[in-house]
Protein backbone atom coordinates (compact mmCIF):
# COMPACT_ATOMS: atom_id res chain seq x y z
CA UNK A 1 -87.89 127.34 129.07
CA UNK A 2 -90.70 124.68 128.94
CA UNK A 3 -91.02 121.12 128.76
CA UNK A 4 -94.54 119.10 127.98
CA UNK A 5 -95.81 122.66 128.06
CA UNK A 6 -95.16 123.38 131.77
CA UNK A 7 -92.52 126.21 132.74
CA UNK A 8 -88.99 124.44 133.88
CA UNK A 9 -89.24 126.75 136.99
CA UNK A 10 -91.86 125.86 138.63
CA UNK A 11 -90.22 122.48 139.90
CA UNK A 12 -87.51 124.42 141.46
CA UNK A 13 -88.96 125.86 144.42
CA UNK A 14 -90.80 121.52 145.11
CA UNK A 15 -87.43 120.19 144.32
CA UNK A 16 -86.08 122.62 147.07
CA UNK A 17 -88.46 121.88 149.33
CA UNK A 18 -87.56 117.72 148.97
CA UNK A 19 -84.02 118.79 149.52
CA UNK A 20 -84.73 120.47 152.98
CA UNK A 21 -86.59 118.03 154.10
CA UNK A 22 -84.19 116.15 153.76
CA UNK A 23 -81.66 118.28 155.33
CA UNK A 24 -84.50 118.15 157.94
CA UNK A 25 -84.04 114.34 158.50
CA UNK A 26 -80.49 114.86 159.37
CA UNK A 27 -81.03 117.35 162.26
CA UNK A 28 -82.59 117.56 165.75
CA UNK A 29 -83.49 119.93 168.42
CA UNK A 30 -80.45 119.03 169.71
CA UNK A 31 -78.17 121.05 166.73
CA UNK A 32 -79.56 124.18 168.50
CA UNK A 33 -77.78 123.01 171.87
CA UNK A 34 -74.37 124.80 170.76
CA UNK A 35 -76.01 128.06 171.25
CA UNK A 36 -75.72 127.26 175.20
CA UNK A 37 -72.55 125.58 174.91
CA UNK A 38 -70.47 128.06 172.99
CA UNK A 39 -72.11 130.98 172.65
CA UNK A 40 -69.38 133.18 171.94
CA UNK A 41 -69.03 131.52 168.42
CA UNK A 42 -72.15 130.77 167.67
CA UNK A 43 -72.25 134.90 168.06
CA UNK A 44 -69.13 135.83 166.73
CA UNK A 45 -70.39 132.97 163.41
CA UNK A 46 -73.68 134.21 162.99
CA UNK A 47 -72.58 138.22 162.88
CA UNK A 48 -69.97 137.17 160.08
CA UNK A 49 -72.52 135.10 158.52
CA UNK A 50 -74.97 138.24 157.92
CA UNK A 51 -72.36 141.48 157.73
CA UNK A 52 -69.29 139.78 155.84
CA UNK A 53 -71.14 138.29 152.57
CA UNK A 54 -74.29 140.32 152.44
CA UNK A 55 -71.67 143.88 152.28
CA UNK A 56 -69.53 141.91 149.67
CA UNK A 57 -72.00 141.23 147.41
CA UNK A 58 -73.08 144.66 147.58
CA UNK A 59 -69.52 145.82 146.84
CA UNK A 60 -68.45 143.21 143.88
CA UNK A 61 -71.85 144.12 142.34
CA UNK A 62 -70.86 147.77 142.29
CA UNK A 63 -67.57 147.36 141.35
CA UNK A 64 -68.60 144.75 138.07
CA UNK A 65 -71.19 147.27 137.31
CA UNK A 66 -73.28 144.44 136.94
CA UNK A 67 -77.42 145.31 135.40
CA UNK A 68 -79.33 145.75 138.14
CA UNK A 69 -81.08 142.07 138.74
CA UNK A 70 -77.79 140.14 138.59
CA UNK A 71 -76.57 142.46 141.00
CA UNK A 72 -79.56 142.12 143.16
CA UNK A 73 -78.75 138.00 142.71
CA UNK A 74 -75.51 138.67 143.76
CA UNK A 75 -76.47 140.16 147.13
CA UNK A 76 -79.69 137.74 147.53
CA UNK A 77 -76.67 134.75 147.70
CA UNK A 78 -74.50 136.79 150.10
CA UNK A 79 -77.77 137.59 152.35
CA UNK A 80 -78.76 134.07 152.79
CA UNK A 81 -77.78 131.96 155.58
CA UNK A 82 -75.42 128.92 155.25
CA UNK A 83 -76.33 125.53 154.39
CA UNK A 84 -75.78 121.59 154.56
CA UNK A 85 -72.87 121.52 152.62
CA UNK A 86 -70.72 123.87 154.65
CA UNK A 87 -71.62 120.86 157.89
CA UNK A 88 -70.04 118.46 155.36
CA UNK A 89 -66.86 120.45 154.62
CA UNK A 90 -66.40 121.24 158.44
CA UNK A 91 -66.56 117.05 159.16
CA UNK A 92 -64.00 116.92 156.23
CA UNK A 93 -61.57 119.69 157.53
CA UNK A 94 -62.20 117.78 161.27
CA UNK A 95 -62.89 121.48 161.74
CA UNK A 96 -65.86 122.06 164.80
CA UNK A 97 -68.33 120.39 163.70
CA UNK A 98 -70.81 120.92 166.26
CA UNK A 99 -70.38 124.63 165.94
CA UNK A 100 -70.91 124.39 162.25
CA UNK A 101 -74.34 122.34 162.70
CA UNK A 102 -74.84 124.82 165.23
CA UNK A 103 -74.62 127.79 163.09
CA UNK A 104 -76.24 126.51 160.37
CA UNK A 105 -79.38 125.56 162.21
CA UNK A 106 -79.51 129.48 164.21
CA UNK A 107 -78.87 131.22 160.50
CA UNK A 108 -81.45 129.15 159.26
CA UNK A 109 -83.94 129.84 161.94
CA UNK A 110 -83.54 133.44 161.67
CA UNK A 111 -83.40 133.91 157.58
CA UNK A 112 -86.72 134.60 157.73
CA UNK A 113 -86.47 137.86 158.95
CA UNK A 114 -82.44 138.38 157.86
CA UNK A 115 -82.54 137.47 154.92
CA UNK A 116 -85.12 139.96 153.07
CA UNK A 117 -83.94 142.84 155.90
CA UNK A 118 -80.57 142.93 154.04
CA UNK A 119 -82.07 142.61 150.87
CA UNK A 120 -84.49 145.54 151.17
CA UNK A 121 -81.76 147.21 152.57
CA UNK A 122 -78.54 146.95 150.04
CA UNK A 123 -80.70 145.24 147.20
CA UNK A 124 -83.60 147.25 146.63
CA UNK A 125 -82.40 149.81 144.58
CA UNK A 126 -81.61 147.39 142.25
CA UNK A 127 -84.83 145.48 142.33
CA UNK A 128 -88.54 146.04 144.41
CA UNK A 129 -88.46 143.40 147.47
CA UNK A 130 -91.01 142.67 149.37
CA UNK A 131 -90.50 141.75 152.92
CA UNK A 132 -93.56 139.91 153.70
CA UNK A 133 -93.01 138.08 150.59
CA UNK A 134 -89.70 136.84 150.48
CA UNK A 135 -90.48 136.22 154.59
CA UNK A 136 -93.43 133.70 153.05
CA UNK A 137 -90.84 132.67 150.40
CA UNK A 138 -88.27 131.70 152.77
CA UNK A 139 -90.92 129.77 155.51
CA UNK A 140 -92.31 127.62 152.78
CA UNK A 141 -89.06 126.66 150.89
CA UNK A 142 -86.75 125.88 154.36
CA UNK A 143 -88.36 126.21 157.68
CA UNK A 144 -92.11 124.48 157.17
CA UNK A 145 -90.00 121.45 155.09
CA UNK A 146 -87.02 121.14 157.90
CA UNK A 147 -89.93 121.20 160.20
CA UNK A 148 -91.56 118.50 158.76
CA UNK A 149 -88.05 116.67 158.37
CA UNK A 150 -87.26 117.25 162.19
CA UNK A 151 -90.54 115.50 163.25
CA UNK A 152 -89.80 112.39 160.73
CA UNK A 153 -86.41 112.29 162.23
CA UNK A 154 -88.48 112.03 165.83
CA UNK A 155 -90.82 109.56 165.13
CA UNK A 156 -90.09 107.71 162.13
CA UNK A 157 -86.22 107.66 161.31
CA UNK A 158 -85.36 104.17 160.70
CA UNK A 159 -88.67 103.07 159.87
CA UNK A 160 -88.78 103.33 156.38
CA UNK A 161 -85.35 102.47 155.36
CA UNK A 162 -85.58 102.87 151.95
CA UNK A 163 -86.66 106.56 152.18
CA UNK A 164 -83.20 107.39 154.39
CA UNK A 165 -81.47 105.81 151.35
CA UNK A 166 -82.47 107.76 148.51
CA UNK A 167 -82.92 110.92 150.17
CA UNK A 168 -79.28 111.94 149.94
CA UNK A 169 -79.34 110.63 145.98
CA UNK A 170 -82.55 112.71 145.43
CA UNK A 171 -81.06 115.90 147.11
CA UNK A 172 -78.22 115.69 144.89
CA UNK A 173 -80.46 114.78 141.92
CA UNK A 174 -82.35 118.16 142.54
CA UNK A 175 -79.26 120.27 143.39
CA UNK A 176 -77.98 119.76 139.52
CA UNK A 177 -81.50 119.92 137.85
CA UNK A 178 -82.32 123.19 139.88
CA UNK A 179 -78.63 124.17 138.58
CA UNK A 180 -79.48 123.22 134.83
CA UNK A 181 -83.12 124.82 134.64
CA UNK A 182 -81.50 128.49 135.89
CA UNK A 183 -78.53 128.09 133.60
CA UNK A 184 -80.97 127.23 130.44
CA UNK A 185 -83.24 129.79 131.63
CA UNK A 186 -80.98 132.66 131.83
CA UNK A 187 -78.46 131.68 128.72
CA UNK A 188 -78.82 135.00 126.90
CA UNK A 189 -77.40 136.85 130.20
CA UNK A 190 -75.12 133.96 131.01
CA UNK A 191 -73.28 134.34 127.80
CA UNK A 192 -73.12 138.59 127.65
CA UNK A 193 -71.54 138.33 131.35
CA UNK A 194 -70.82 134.43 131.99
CA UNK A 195 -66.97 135.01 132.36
CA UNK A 196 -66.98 138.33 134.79
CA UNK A 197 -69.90 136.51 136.75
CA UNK A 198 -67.68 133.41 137.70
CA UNK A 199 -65.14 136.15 138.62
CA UNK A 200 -67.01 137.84 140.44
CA UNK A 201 -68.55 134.20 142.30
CA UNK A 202 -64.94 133.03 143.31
CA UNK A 203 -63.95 136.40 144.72
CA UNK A 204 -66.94 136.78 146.78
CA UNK A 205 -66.83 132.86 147.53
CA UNK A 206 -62.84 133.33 148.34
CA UNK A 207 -63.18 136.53 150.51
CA UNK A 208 -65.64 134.95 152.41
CA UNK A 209 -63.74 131.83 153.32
CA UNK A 210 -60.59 134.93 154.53
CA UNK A 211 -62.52 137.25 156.23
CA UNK A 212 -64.62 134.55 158.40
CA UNK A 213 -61.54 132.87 158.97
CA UNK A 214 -59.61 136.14 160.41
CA UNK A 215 -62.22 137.60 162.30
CA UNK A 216 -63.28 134.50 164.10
CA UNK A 217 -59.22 134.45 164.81
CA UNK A 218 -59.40 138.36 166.06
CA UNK A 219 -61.96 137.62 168.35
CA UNK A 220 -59.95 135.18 169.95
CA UNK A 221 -61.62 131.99 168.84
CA UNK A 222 -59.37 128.51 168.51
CA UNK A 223 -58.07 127.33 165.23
CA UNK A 224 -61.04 124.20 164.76
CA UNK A 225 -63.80 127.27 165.44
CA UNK A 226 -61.66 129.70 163.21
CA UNK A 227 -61.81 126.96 160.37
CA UNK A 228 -65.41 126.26 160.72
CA UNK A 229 -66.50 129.75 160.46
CA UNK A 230 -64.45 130.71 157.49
CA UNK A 231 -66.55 127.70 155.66
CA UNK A 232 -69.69 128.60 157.28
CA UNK A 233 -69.14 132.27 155.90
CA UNK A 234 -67.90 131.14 152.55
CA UNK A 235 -70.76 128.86 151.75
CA UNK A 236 -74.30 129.92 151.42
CA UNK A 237 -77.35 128.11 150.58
CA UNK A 238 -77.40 128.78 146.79
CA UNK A 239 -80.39 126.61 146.86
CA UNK A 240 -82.68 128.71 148.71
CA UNK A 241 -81.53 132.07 146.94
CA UNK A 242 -82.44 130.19 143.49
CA UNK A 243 -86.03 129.08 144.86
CA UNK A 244 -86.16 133.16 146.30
CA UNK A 245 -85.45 134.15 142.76
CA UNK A 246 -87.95 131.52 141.22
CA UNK A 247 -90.55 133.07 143.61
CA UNK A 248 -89.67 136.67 142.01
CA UNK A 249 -90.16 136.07 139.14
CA UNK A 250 -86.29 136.58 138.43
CA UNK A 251 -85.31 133.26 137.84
CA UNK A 252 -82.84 134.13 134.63
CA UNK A 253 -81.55 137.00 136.03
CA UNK A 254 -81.32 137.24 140.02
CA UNK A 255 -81.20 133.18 139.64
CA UNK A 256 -77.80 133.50 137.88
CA UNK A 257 -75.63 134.35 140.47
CA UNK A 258 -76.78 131.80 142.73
CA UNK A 259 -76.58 128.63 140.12
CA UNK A 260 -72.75 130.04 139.37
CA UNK A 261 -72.24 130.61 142.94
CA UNK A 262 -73.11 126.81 144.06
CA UNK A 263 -71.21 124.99 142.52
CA UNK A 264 -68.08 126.54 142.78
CA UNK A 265 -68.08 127.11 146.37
CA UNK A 266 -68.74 123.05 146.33
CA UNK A 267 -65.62 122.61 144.50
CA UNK A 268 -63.52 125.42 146.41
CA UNK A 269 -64.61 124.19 149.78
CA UNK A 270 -63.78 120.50 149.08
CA UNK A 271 -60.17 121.45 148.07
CA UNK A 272 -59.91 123.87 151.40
CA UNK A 273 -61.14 121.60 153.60
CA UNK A 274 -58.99 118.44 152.21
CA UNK A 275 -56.25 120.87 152.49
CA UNK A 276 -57.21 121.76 156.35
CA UNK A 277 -57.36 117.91 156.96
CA UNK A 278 -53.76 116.88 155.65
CA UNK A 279 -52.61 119.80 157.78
CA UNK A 280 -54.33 118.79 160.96
């Protein structure tokens, strides 16, 4: 799909890189603190994180016999690490947040390397992946623009005011036109498998939320930590696995499950955590 003659995908990976530094802006070296103070779920988060969703992608894209490169999308979302809005649904569910910010900043550190080890692993008999690539891929959409977000927040949050007041309205902005150039894009595939794709999106979005939940409480972890980790698990950063699939060359195909898989864990995880707050 183009428009004034340019290709609609080519502002998905810029607009991704806006939107994390952003997210950027709203951390600190300090986020990575948790690590020291409560190791054993940062741990017992982070091994969920990587084993639970990467293995059920892999297993709901066998079982929908899915073609090949929406099955590889399907285990590109379940390989990558969590992301801002699973933070936002942890402050909502007055869940642990700190442990959430936590575990979000160590899977994001470490996606680098994770993210395209599981995905040349369980993905790439279903498409070619190259690690060094999707490494490179991965660097230049999240870490170099959190990077650059961390040192603004440093030196020059406040400062310009204005910028700290549309960021959050321009990383929304971007999150529904990255959503509507992958849906456009891959509209022939969305309508021969649109309805067994959502399917597929809530189960693996739902199973997450269970499984983090229960093996966070078999390891012995308290019911805040518990919470936090089933929401950590079931939300990934769509985003990034959209701007991995842009860099591909898959956008309408490996992009798919990604831009189906956003915004419905936004909606599921808003209900679960409103439904965690009433009960606490």
């Amino acid at each position: 799909m183009n428009w004034g003659g340019i290709s609609t995908s080519k502002f998905i990976v810029p607009l991704l890189q806006v939107i994390m530094f952003g997210v950027g802006t709203e951390m600190s070296l300090k986020d990575f603190k948790g690590v020291i103070q409560m190791p054993k779920g940062v741990l017992i988060g982070i091994l969920c994180q990587f084993t639970i969703m990467p293995f059920l992608g892999f297993a709901l894209a066998k079982s929908f016999n899915f073609p090949p490169e929406i099955a590889a999308g399907f285990i590109l979302v379940g390989s990558s690490p969590s992301g801002l809005a699973s933070n936002v649904m942890s402050y909502l569910a007055k869940a642990n947040l700190a442990l959430s910010v936590t575990m979000t900043a160590v899977a994001t550190a470490i996606a680098p390397v994770i993210t395209p080890l599981l995905m040349s692993w369980l993905g790439g008999d279903y498409v070619p992946v190259n690690f060094l690539e999707m490494m490179w891929s991965i660097i230049q959409i999240v870490i170099i623009p959190i990077a650059l977000g961390l040192i603004f927040n440093r030196f020059l949050k406040g400062s310009i005011q204005w910028l700290d007041r549309i960021m959050p309205l321009i990383s929304m902005g971007g999150i529904i036109l990255i959503v509507g150039v992958i849906t456009a894009n891959g509209r022939e595939s969305l309508l021969d498998i649109g309805l067994l794709l959502i399917l597929a999106c809530i189960l693996h979005n739902g199973l997450g939320y269970l499984l983090g939940f229960f093996t966070a409480k078999v390891s012995g972890l308290d019911s805040k930590s518990c919470k936090t980790i089933a929401l950590e698990v079931g939300m990934q950063n769509s985003g990034l696995a959209s701007g991995i699939a842009v860099q591909m060359g898959k956008i309408s195909t490996v992009g798919l499950a990604p831009a189906v898989f956003g915004p419905l864990m936004n909606v599921s995880g808003s209900l679960l955590a409103s439904f965690w707050r009433k009960r606490a």
